[in-house]
Protein backbone atom coordinates (compact mmCIF):
# COMPACT_ATOMS: atom_id res chain seq x y z
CA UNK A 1 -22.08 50.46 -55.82
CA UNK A 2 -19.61 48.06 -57.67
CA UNK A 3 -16.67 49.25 -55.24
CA UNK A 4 -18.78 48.73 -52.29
CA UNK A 5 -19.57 45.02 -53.40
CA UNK A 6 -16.10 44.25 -54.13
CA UNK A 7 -14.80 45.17 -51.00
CA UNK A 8 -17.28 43.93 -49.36
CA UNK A 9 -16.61 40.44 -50.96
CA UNK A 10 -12.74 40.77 -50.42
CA UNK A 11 -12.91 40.77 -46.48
CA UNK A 12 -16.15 38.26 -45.27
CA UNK A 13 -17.24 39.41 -42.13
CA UNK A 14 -15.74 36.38 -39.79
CA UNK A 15 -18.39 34.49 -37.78
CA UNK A 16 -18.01 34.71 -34.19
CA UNK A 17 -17.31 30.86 -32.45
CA UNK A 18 -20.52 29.61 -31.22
CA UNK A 19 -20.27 29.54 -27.50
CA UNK A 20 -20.12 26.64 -25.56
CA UNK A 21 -22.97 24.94 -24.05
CA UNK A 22 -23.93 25.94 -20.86
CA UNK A 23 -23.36 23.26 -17.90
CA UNK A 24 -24.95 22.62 -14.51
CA UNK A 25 -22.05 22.29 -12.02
CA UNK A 26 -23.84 19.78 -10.11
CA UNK A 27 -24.03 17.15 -12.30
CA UNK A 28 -23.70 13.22 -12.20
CA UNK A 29 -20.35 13.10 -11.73
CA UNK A 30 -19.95 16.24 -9.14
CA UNK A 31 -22.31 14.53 -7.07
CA UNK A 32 -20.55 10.75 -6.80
CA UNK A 33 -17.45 13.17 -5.70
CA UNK A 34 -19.61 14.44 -2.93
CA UNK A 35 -21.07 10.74 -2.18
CA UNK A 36 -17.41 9.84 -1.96
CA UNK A 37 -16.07 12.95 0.37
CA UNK A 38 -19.13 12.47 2.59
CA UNK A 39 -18.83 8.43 2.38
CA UNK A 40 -15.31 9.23 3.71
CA UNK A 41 -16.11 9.55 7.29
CA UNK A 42 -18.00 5.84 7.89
CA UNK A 43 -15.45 4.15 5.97
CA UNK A 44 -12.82 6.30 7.95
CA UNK A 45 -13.93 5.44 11.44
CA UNK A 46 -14.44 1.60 10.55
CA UNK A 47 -10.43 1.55 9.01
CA UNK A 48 -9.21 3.27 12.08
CA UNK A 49 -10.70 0.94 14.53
CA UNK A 50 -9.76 -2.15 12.38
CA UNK A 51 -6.14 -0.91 12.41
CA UNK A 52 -5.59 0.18 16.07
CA UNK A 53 -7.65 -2.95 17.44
CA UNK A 54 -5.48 -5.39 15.27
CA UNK A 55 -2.45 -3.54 15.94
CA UNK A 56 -2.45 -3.65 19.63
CA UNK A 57 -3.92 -7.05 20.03
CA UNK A 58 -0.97 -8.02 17.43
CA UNK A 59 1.41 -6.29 19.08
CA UNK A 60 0.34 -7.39 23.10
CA UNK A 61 -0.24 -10.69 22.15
CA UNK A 62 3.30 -10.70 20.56
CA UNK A 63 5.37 -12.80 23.01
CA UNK A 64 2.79 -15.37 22.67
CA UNK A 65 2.13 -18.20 19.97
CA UNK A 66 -0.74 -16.47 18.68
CA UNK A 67 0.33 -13.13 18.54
CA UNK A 68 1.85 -13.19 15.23
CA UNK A 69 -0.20 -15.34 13.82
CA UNK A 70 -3.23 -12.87 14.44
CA UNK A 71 -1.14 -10.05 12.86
CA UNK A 72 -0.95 -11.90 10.14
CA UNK A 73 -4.61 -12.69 9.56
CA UNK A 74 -4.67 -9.08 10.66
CA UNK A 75 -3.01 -8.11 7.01
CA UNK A 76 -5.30 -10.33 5.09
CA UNK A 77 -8.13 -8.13 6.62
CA UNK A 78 -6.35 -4.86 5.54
CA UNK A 79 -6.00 -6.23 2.35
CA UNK A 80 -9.96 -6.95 1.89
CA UNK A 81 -10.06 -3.42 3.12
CA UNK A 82 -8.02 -1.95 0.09
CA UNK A 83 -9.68 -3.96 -2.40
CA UNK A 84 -12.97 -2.56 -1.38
CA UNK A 85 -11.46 1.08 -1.43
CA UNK A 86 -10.48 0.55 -4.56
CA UNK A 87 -13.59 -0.80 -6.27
CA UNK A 88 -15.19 2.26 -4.06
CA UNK A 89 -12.67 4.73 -5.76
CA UNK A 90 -13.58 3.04 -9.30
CA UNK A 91 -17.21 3.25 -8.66
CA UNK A 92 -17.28 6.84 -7.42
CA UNK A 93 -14.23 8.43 -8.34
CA UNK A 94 -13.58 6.89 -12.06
CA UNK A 95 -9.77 5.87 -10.76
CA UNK A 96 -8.91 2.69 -12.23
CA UNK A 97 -6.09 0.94 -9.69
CA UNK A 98 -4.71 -2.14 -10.47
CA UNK A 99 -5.58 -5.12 -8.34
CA UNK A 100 -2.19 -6.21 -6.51
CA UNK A 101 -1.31 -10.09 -6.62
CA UNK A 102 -2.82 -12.80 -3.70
CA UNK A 103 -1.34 -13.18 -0.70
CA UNK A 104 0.55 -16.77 -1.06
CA UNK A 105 -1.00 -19.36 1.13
CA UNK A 106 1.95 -20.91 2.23
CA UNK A 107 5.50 -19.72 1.37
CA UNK A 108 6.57 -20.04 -2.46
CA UNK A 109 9.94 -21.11 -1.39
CA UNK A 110 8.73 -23.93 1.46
CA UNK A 111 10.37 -23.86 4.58
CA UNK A 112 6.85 -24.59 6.12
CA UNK A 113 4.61 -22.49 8.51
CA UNK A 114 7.60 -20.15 9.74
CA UNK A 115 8.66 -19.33 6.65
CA UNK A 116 5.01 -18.31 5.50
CA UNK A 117 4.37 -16.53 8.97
CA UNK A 118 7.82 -14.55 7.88
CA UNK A 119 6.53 -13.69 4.22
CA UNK A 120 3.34 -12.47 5.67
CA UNK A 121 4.16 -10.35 7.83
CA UNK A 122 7.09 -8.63 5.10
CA UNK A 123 3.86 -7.86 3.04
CA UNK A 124 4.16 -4.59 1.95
CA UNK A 125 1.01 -4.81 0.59
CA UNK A 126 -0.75 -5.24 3.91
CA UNK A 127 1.24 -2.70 5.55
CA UNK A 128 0.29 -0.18 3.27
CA UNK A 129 -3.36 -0.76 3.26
CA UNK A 130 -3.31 -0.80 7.17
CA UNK A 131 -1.39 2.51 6.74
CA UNK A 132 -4.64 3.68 4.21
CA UNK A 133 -6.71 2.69 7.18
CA UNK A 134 -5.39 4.45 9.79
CA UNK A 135 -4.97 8.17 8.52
CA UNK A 136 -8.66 7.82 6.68
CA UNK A 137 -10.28 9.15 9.86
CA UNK A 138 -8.56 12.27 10.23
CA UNK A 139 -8.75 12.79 6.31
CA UNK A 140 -12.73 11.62 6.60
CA UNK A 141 -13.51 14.07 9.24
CA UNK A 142 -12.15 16.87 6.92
CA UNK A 143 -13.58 15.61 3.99
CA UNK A 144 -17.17 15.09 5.95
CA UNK A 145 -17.17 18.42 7.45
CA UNK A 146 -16.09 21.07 4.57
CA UNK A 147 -18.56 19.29 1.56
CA UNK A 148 -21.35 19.14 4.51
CA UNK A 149 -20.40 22.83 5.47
CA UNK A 150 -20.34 23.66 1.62
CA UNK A 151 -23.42 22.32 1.05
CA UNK A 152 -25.41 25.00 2.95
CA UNK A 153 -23.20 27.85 2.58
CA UNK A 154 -20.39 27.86 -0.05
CA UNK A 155 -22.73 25.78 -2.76
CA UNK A 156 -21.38 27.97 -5.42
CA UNK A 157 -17.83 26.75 -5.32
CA UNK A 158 -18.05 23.50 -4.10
CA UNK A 159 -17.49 21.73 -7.25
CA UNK A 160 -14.23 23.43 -6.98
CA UNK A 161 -13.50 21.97 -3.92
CA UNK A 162 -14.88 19.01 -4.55
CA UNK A 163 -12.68 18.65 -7.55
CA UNK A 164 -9.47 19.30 -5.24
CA UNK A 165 -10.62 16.92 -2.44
CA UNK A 166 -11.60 14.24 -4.71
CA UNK A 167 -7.78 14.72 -7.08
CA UNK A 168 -6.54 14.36 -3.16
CA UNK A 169 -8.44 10.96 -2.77
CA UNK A 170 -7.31 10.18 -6.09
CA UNK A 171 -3.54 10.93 -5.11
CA UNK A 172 -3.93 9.27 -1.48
CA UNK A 173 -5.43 5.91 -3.31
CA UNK A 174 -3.03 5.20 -6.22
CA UNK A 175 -0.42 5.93 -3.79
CA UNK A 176 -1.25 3.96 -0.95
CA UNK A 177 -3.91 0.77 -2.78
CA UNK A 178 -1.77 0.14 -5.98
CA UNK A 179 0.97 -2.74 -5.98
CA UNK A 180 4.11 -2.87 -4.71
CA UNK A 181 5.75 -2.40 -7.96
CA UNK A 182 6.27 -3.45 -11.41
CA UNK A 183 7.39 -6.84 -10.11
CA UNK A 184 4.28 -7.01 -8.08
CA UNK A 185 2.07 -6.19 -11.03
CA UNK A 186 3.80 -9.18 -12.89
CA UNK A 187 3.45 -11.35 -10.31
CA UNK A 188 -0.20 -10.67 -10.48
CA UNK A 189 -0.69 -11.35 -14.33
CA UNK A 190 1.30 -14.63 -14.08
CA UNK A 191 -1.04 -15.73 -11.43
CA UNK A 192 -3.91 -15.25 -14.12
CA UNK A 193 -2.13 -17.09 -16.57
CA UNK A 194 -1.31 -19.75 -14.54
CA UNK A 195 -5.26 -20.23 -13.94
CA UNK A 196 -5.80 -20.63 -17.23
CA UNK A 197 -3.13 -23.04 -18.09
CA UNK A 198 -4.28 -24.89 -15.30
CA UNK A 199 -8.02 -24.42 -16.38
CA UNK A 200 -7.06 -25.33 -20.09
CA UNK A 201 -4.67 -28.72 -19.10
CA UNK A 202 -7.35 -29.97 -16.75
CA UNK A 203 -9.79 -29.64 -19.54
CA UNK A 204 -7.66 -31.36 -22.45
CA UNK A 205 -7.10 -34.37 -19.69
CA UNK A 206 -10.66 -34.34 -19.35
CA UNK A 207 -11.36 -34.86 -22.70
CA UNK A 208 -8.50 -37.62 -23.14
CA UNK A 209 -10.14 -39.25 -20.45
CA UNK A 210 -13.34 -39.38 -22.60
CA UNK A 211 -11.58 -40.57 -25.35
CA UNK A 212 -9.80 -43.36 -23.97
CA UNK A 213 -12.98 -45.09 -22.22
């Protein structure tokens, strides 16, 4: 009896690891994957016809005064076009993408409305967002049709291919909506700072002002 208890209190018994908690696969954040896929195909069809309308109006309209002009105003469209894919991709996705600096109003370096037209049209930032637009559709209508497909009859792995569609969207937006570069990213911070110099300065002259009268 004494043996028995002293072995038995040399080697506990270990306790097994409590399993983990069981989890729906559809939850919250499944389903704003699924909004997204699905939400692929509108936003798709309304980047590709942006794109190939400004294009070829752009690009016609060329060897006339206004031709460039509207290809440039064409790029500040695509650019309101990334910035809403991107606060869509934050919303639904959780993919934080970094905001990439304004489009100057005139040229930084003067040379007057040439020499903006020029900078314009060299911005990559534009150019890349148009690019975003254009090959949404096709990536839409695949998007679109395998979670709507999935939805009736391979519900029991879709997360799973949610999960690899969305990491694709992921991918295709940090590549594609993020700035230039890390000079781009700088340029974009000292643009904030310079707001709030300027904010601060114009209030300390305000407040001279005051005191002088």
């Amino acid at each position: 009896m004494t043996a028995r208890s002293t072995s038995s209190q040399a080697t506990p018994r270990a306790t097994p690891d409590p399993l983990p908690p069981a989890r729906f696969a559809y939850d919250a954040y499944t389903w704003k994957e699924i909004s997204h896929l699905l939400a692929n195909l509108a936003t798709g069809i309304v980047g590709f016809v942006y794109v190939v309308t400004a294009l070829s109006i752009g690009v016609f309209l060329s060897v006339t005064v206004v031709g460039l002009p509207l290809l440039a105003l064409a790029l500040y469209g695509a650019r309101l076009f990334g910035r809403f894919e991107r606060g869509r991709a934050r919303m639904l996705l959780g993919v934080r993408i970094d905001e990439p600096s304004p489009m100057p109003l005139r040229s930084r370096r003067g040379g007057g409305a040439l020499a903006w037209l020029w900078s314009t049209l060299k911005d990559p930032v534009g150019w890349r967002a148009m690019l975003y637009g254009f090959i949404r559709l096709p990536w839409g209508i695949v998007t679109f049709t395998v979670v709507l497909t999935g939805l009736f009859v391979a519900w029991p792995v879709l997360p799973f291919i949610v999960r690899g569609l969305a990491n694709a969207d992921r991918a295709m937006a940090r590549g594609l909506l993020s700035p230039s570069d890390e000079l781009e990213r700088r340029i974009a911070e000292l643009e904030s700072d310079r707001g709030v110099v300027v904010d601060t300065a114009a209030a300390d002259l305000r407040r001279i002002e005051r005191d002088l009268h």
